[in-house]
N, C-alpha and C. Protein backbone atom coordinates (compact mmCIF):
# COMPACT_ATOMS: atom_id res chain seq x y z
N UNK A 1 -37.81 -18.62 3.74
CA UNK A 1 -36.94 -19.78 3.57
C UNK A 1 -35.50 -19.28 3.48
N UNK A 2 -34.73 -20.15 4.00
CA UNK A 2 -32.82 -19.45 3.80
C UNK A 2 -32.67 -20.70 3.71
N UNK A 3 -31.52 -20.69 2.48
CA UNK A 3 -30.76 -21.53 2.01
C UNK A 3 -29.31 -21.08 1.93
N UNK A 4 -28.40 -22.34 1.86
CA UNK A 4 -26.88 -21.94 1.73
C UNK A 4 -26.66 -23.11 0.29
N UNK A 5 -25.71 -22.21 -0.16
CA UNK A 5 -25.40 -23.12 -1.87
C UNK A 5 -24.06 -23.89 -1.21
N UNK A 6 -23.48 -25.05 -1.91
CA UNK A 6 -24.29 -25.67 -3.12
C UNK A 6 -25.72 -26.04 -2.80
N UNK A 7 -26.23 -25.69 -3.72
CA UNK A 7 -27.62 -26.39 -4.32
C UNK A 7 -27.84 -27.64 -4.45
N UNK A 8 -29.01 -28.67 -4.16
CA UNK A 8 -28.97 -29.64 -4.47
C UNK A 8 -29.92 -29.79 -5.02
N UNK A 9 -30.92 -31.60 -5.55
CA UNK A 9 -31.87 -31.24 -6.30
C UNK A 9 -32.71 -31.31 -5.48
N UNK A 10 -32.98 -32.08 -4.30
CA UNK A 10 -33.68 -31.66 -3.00
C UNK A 10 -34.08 -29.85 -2.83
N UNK A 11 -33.42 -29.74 -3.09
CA UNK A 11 -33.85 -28.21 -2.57
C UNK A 11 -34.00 -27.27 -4.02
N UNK A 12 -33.90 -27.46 -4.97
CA UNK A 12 -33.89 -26.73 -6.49
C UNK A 12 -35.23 -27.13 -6.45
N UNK A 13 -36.07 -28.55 -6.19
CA UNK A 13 -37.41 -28.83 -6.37
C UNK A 13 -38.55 -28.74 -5.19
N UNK A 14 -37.69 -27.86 -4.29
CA UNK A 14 -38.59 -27.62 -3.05
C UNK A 14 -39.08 -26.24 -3.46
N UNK A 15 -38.16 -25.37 -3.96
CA UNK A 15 -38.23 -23.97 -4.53
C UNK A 15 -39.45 -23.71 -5.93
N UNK A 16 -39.98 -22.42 -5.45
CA UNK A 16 -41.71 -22.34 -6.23
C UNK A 16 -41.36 -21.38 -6.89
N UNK A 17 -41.73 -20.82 -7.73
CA UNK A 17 -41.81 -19.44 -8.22
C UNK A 17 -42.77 -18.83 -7.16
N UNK A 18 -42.11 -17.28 -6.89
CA UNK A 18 -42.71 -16.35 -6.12
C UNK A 18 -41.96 -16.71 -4.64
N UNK A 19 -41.01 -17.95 -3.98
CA UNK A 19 -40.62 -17.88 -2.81
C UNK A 19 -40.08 -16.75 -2.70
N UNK A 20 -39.96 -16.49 -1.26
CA UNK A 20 -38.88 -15.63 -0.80
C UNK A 20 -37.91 -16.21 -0.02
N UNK A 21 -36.59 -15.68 -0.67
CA UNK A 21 -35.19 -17.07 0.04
C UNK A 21 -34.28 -15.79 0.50
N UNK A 22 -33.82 -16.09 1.56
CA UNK A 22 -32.34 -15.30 1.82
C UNK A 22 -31.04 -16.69 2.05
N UNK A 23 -30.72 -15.61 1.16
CA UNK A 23 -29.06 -16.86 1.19
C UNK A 23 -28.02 -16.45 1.85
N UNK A 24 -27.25 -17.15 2.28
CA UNK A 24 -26.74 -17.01 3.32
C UNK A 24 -25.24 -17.93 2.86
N UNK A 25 -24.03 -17.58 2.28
CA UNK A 25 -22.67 -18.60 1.95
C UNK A 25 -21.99 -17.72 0.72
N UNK A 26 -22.01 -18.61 0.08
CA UNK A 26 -20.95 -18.31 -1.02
C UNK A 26 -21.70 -17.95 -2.60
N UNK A 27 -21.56 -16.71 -3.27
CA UNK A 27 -22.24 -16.71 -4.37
C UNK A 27 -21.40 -16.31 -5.68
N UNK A 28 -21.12 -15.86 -6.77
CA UNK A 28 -19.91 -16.15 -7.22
C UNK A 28 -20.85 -14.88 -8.58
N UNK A 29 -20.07 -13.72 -8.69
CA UNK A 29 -20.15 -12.82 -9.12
C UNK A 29 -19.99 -12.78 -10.64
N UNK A 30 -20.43 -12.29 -11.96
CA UNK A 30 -19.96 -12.56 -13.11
C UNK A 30 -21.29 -11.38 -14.12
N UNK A 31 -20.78 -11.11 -14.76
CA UNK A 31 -21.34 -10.35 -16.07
C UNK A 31 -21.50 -10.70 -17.85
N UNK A 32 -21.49 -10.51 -18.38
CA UNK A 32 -21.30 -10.83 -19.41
C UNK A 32 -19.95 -10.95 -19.67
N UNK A 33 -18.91 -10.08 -19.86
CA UNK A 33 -17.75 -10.45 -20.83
C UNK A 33 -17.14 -11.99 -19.73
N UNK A 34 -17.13 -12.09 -18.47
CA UNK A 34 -16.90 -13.19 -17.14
C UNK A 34 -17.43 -14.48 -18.02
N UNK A 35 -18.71 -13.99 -18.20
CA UNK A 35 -20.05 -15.17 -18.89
C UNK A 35 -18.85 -15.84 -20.17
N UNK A 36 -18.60 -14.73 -21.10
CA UNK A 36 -18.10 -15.36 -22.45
C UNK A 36 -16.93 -16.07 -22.14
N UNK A 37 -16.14 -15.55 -21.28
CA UNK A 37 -14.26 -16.02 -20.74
C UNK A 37 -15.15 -17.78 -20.47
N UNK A 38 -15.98 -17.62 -19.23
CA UNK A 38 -16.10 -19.36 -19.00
C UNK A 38 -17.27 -20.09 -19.89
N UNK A 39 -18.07 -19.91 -20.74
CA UNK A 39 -18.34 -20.38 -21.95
C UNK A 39 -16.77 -20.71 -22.97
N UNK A 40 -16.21 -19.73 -23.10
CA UNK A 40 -15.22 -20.03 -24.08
C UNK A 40 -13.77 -21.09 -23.29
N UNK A 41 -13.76 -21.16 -22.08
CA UNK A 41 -12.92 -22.15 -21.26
C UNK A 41 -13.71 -23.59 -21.19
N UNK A 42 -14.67 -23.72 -21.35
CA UNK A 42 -15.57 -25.06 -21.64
C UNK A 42 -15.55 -25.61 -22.83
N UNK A 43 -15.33 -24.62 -23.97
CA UNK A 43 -15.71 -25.00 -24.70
C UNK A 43 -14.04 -25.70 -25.60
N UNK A 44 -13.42 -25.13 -24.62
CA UNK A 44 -11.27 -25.59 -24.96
C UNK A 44 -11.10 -26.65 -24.25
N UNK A 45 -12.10 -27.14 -23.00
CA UNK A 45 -12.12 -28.39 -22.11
C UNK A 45 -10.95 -27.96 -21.45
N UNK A 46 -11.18 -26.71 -20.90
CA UNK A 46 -9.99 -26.32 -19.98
C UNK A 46 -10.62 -25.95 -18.69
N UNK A 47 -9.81 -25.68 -17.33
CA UNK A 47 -10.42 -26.05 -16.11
C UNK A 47 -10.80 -24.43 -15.35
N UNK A 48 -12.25 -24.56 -15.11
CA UNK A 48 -13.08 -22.73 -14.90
C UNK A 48 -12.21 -22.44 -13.76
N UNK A 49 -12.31 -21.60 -13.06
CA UNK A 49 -11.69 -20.72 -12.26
C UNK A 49 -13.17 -21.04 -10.78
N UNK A 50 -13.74 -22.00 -11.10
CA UNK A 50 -14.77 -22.02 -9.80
C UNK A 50 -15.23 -23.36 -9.93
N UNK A 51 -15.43 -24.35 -9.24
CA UNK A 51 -16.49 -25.18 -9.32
C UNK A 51 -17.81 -25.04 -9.70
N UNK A 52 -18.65 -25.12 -10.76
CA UNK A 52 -20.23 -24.86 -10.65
C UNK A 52 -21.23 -25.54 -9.97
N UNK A 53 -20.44 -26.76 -9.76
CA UNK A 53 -20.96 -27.48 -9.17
C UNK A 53 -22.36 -27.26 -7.73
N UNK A 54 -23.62 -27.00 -8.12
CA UNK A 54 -24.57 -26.76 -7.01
C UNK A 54 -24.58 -25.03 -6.85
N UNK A 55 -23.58 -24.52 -7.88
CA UNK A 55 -23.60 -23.29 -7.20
C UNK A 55 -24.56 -22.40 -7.52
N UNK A 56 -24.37 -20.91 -7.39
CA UNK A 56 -25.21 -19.50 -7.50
C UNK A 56 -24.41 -18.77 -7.84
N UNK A 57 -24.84 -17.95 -9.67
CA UNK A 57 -24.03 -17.17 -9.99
C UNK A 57 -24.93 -15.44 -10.02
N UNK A 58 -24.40 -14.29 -9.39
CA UNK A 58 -24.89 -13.36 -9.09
C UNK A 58 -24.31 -12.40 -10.51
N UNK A 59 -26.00 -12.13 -11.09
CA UNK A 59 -25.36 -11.19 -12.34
C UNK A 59 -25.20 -9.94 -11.96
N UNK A 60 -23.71 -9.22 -11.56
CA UNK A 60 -23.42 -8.24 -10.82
C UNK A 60 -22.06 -8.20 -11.14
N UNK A 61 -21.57 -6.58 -10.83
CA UNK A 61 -20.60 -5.98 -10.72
C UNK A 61 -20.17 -4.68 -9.75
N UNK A 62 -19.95 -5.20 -8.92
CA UNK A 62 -20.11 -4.30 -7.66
C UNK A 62 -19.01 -2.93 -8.23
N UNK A 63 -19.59 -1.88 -7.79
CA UNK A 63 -18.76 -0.59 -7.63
C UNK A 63 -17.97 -0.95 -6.56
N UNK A 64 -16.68 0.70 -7.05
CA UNK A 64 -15.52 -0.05 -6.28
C UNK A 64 -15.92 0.51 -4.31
N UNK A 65 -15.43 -0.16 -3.74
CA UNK A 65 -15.48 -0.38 -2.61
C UNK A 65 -15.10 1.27 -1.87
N UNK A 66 -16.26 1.54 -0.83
CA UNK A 66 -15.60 2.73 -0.11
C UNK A 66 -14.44 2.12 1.06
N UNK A 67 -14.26 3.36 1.71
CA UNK A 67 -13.45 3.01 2.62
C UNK A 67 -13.77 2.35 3.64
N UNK A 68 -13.43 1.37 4.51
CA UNK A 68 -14.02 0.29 5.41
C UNK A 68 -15.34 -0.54 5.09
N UNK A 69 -15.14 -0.71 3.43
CA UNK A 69 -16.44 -1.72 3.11
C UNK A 69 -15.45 -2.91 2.25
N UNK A 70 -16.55 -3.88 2.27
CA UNK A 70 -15.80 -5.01 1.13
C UNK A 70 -16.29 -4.78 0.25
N UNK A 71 -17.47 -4.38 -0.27
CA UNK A 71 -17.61 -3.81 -1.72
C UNK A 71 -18.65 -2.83 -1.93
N UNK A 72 -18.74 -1.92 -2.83
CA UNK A 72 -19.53 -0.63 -2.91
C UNK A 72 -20.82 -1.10 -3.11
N UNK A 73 -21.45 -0.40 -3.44
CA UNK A 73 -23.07 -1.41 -3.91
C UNK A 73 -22.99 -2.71 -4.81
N UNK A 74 -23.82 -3.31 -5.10
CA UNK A 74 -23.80 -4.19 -5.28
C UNK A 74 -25.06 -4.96 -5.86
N UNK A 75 -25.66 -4.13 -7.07
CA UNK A 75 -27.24 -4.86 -7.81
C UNK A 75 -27.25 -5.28 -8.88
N UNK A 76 -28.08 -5.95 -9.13
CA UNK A 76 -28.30 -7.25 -9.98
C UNK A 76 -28.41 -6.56 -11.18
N UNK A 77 -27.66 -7.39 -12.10
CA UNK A 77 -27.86 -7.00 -13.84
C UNK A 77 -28.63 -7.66 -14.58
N UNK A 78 -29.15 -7.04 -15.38
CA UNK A 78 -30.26 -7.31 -16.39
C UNK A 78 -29.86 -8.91 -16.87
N UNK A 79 -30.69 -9.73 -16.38
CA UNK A 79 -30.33 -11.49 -16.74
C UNK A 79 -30.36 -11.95 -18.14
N UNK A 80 -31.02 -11.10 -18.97
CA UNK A 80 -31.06 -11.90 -20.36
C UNK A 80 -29.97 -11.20 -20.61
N UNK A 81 -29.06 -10.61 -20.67
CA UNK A 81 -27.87 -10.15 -21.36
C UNK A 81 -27.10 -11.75 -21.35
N UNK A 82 -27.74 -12.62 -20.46
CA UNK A 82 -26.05 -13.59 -20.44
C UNK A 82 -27.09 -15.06 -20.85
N UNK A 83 -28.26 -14.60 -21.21
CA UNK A 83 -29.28 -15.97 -21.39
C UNK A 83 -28.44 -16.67 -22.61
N UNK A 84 -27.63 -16.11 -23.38
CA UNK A 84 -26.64 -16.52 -24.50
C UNK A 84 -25.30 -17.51 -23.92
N UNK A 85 -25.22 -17.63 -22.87
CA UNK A 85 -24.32 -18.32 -21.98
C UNK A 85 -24.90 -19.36 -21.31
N UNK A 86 -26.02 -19.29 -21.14
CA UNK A 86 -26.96 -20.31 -19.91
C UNK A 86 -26.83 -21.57 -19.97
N UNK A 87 -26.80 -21.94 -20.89
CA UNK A 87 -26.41 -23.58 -21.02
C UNK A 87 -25.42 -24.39 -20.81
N UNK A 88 -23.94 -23.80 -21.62
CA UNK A 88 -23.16 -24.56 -21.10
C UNK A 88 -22.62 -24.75 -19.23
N UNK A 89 -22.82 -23.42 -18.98
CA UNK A 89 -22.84 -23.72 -17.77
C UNK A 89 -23.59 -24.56 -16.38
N UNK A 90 -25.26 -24.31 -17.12
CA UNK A 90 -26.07 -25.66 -16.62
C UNK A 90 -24.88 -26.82 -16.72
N UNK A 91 -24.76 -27.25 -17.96
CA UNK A 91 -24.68 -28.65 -18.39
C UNK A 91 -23.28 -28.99 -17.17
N UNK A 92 -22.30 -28.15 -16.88
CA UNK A 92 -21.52 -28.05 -15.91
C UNK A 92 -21.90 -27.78 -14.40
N UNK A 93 -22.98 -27.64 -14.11
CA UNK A 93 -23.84 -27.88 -12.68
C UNK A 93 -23.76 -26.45 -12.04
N UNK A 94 -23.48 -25.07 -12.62
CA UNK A 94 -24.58 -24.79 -12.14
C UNK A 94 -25.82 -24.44 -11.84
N UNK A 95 -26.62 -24.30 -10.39
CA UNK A 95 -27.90 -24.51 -10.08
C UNK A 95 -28.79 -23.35 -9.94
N UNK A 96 -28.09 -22.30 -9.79
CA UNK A 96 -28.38 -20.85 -9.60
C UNK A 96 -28.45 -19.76 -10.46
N UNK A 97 -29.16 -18.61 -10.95
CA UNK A 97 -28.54 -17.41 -10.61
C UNK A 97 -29.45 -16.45 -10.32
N UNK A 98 -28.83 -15.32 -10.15
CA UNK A 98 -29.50 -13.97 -9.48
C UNK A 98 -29.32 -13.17 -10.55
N UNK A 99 -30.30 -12.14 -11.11
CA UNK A 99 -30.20 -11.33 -11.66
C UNK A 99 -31.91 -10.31 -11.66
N UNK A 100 -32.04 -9.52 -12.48
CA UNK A 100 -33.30 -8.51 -12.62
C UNK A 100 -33.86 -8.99 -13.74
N UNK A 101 -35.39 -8.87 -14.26
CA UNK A 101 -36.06 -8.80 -15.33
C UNK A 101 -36.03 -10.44 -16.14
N UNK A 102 -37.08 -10.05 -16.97
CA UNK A 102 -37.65 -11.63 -17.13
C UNK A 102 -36.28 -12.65 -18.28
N UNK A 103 -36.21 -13.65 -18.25
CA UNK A 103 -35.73 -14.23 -19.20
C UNK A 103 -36.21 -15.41 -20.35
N UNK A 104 -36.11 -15.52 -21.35
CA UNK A 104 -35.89 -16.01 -22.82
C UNK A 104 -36.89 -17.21 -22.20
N UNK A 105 -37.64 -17.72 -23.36
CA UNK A 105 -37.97 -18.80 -22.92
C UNK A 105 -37.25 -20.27 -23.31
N UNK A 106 -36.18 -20.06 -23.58
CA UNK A 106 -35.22 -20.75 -24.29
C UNK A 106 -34.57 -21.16 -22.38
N UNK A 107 -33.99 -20.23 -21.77
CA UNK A 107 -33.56 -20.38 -20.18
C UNK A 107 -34.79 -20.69 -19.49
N UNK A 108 -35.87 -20.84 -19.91
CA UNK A 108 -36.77 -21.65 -18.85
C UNK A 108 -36.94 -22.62 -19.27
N UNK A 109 -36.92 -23.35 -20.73
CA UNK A 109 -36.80 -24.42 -20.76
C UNK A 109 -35.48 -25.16 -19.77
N UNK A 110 -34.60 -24.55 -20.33
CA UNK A 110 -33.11 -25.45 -19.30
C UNK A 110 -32.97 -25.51 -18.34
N UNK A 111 -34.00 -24.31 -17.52
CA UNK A 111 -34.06 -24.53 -16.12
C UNK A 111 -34.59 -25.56 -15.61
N UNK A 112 -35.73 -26.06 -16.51
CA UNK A 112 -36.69 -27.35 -16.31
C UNK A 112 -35.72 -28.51 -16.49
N UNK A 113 -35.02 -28.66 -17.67
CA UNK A 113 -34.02 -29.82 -17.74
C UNK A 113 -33.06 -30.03 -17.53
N UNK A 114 -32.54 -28.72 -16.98
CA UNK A 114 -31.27 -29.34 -15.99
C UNK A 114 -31.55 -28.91 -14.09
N UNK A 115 -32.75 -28.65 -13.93
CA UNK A 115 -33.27 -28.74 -12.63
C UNK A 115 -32.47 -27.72 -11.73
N UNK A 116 -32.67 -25.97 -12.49
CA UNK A 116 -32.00 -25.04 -11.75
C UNK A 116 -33.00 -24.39 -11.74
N UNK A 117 -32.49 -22.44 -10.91
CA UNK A 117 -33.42 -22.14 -10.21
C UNK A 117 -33.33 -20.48 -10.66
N UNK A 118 -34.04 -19.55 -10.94
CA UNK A 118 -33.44 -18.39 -11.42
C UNK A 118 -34.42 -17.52 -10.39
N UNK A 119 -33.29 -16.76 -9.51
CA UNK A 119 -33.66 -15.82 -8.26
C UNK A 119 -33.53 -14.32 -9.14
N UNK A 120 -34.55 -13.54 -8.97
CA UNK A 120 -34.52 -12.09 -8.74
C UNK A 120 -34.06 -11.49 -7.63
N UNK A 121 -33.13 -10.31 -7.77
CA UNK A 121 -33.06 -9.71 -6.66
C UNK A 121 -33.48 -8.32 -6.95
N UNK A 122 -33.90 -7.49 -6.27
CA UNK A 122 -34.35 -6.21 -6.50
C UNK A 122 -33.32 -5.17 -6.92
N UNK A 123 -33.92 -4.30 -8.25
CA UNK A 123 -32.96 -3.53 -8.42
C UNK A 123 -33.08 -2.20 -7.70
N UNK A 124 -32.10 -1.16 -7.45
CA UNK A 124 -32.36 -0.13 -6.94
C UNK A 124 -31.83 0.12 -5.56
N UNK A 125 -31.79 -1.52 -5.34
CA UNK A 125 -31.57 -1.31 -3.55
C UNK A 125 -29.77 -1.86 -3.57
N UNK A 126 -29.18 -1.37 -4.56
CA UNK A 126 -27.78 -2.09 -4.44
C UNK A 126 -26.89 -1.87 -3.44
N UNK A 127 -27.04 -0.37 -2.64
CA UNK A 127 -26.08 -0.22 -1.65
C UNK A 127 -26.82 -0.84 -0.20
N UNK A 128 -28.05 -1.40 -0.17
CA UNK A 128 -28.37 -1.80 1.11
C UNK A 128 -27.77 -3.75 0.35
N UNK A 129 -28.07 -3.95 -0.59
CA UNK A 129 -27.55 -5.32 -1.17
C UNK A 129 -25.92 -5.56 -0.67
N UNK A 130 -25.44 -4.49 -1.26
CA UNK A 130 -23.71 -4.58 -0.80
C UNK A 130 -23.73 -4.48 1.11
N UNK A 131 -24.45 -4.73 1.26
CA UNK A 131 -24.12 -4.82 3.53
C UNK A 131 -24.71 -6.05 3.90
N UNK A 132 -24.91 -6.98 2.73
CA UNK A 132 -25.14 -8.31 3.04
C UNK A 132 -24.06 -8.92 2.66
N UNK A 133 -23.30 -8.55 2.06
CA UNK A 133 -21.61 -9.34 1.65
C UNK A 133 -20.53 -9.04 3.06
N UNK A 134 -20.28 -9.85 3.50
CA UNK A 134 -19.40 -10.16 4.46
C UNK A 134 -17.92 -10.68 4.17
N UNK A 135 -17.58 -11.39 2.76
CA UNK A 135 -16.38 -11.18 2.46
C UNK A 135 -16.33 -11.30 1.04
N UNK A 136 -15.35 -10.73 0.25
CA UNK A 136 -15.44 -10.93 -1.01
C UNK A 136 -13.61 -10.68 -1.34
N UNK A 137 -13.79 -11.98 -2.63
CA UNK A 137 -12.24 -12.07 -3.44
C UNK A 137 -12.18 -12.55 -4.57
N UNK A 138 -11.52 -11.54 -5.29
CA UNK A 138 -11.58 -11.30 -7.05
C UNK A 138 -10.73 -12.85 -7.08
N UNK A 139 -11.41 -13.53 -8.05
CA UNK A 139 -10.66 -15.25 -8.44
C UNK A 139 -10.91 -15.14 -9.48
N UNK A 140 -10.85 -14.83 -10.82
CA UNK A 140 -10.62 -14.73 -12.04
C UNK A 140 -11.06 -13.54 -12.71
N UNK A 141 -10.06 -13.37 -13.95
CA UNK A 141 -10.59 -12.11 -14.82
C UNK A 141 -10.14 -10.91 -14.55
N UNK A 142 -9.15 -10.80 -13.42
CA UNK A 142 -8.85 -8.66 -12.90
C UNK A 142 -8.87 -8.31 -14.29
N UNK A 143 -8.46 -8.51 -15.12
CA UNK A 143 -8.49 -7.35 -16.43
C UNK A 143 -9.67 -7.18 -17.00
N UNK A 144 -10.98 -7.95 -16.54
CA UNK A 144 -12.06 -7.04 -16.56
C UNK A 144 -12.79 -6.05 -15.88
N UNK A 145 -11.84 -5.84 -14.74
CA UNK A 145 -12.31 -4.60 -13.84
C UNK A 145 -13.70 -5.38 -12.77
N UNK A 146 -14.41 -4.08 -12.85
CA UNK A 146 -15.78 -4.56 -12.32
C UNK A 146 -16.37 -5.78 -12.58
N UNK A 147 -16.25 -6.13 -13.95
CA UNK A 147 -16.79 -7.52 -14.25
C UNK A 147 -16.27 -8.80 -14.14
N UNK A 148 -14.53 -9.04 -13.46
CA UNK A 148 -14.13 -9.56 -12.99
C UNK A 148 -15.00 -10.76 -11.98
N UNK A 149 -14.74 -11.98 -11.97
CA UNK A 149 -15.35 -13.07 -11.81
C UNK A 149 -14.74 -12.72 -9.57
N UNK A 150 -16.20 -12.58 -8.60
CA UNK A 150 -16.19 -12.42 -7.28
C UNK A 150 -16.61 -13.73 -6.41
N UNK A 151 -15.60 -14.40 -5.90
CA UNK A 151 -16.60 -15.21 -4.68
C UNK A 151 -16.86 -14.16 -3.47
N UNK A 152 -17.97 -14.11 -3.05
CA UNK A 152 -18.31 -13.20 -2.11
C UNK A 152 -19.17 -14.34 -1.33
N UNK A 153 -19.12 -13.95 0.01
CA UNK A 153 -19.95 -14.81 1.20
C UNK A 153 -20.86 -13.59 1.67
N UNK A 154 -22.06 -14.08 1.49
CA UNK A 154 -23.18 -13.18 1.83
C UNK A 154 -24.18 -13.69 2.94
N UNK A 155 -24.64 -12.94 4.07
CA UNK A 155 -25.46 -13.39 4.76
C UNK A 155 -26.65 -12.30 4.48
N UNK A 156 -27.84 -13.57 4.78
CA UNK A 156 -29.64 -13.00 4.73
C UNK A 156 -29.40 -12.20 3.19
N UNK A 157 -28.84 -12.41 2.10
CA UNK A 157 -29.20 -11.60 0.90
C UNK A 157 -30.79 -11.94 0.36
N UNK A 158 -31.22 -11.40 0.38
CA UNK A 158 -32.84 -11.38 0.15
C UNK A 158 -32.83 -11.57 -1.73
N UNK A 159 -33.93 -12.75 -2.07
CA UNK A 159 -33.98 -13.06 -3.64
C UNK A 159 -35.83 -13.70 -3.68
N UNK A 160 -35.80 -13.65 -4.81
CA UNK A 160 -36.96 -14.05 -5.00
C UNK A 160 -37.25 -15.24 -6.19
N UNK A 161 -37.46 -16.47 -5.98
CA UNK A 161 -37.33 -17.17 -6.98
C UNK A 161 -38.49 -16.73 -8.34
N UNK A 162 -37.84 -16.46 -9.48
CA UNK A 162 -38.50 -15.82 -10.67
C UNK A 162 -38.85 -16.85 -11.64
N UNK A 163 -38.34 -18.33 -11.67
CA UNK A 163 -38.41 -18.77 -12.44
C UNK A 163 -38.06 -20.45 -11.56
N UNK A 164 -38.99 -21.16 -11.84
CA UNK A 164 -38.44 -22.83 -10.88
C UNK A 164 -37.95 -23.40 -11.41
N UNK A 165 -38.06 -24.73 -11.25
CA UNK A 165 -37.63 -25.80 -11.91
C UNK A 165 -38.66 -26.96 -12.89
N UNK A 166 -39.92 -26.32 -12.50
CA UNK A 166 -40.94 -26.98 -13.31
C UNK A 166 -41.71 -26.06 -14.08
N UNK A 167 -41.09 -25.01 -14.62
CA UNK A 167 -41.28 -24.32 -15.57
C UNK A 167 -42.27 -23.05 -15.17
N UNK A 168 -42.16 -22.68 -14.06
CA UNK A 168 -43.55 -21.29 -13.67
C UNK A 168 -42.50 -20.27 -13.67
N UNK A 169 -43.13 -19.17 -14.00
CA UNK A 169 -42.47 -18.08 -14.05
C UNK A 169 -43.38 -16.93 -13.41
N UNK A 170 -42.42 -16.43 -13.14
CA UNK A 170 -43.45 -15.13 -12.07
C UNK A 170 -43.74 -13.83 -13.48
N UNK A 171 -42.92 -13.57 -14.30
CA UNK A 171 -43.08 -12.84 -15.17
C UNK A 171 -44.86 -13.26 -16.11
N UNK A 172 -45.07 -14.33 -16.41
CA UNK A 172 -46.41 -14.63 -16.41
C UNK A 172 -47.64 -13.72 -16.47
């Protein structure tokens, strides 16, 4: 299956645990300290640095870029580090994210009630991951370096849905 974000609920409830999806558009890069900056901008009712709207947030921090690449590798970070963030950002739409290893059952409930979708991507394979990004540009945060908030446009990035929208989990 290939999908391009935004997300809708058409397609958040077409998605199973265990698909295999390559995405193909816009995915929007962030880590933990990224996570706390737009939790703590929601929570001032001040305006994020991205639309969430439908989107896909990739828990990643790409190394820095060699020469003639847009970004150095590029693999998924451990997802419960930011399961402490997960909500307010649901409640702000978005529909996505990518990260490694199982999460809280606290984020599979919210996935169920706010009708999002939590993709695995494989760890290990980050420098063949970074040659699916086709363009990428730092839009909030440079003074966190690596963890700096990335829209990157990725084609065929290979994910695996880990967790649906009606509560199955592949960790199970």
């Amino acid at each position: 299956m290939t999908l391009a974000p935004p997300l809708d609920s058409n397609i958040i409830s077409s998605l199973k645990t265990g698909d295999r999806v390559l995405i193909s558009g816009t995915l929007y890069t962030a880590r933990d300290q990224a996570h706390k900056k737009l939790v703590e901008l929601i929570a001032k009712g001040k305006k994020l640095p991205f639309d969430l709207n439908g989107q896909i947030i990739f828990y990643a921090g790409p190394t820095p870029r060699k020469k003639g690449s847009l970004v150095g590798s590029i693999g998924p970070t451990t997802a419960g580090r930011m399961d402490a963030f997960v909500e307010p950002l649901l409640q702000n739409g978005l529909k996505g994210m990518i990260g490694k290893g199982p999460r809280s059952q606290k984020v599979k409930e919210l996935l169920k009630k706010y009708q999002a979708v939590y993709f695995l991507a494989t760890g290990g394979v980050a420098a063949l991951l970074g040659k699916c990004v086709k363009k990428s540009e730092m839009i909030a945060f440079p003074e966190l370096g690596p963890e700096a908030i990335l829209r990157i446009e990725v084609e065929n990035f290979p994910v695996i849905v880990a967790s649906d929208s009606n509560g199955e989990d592949i960790f199970k």
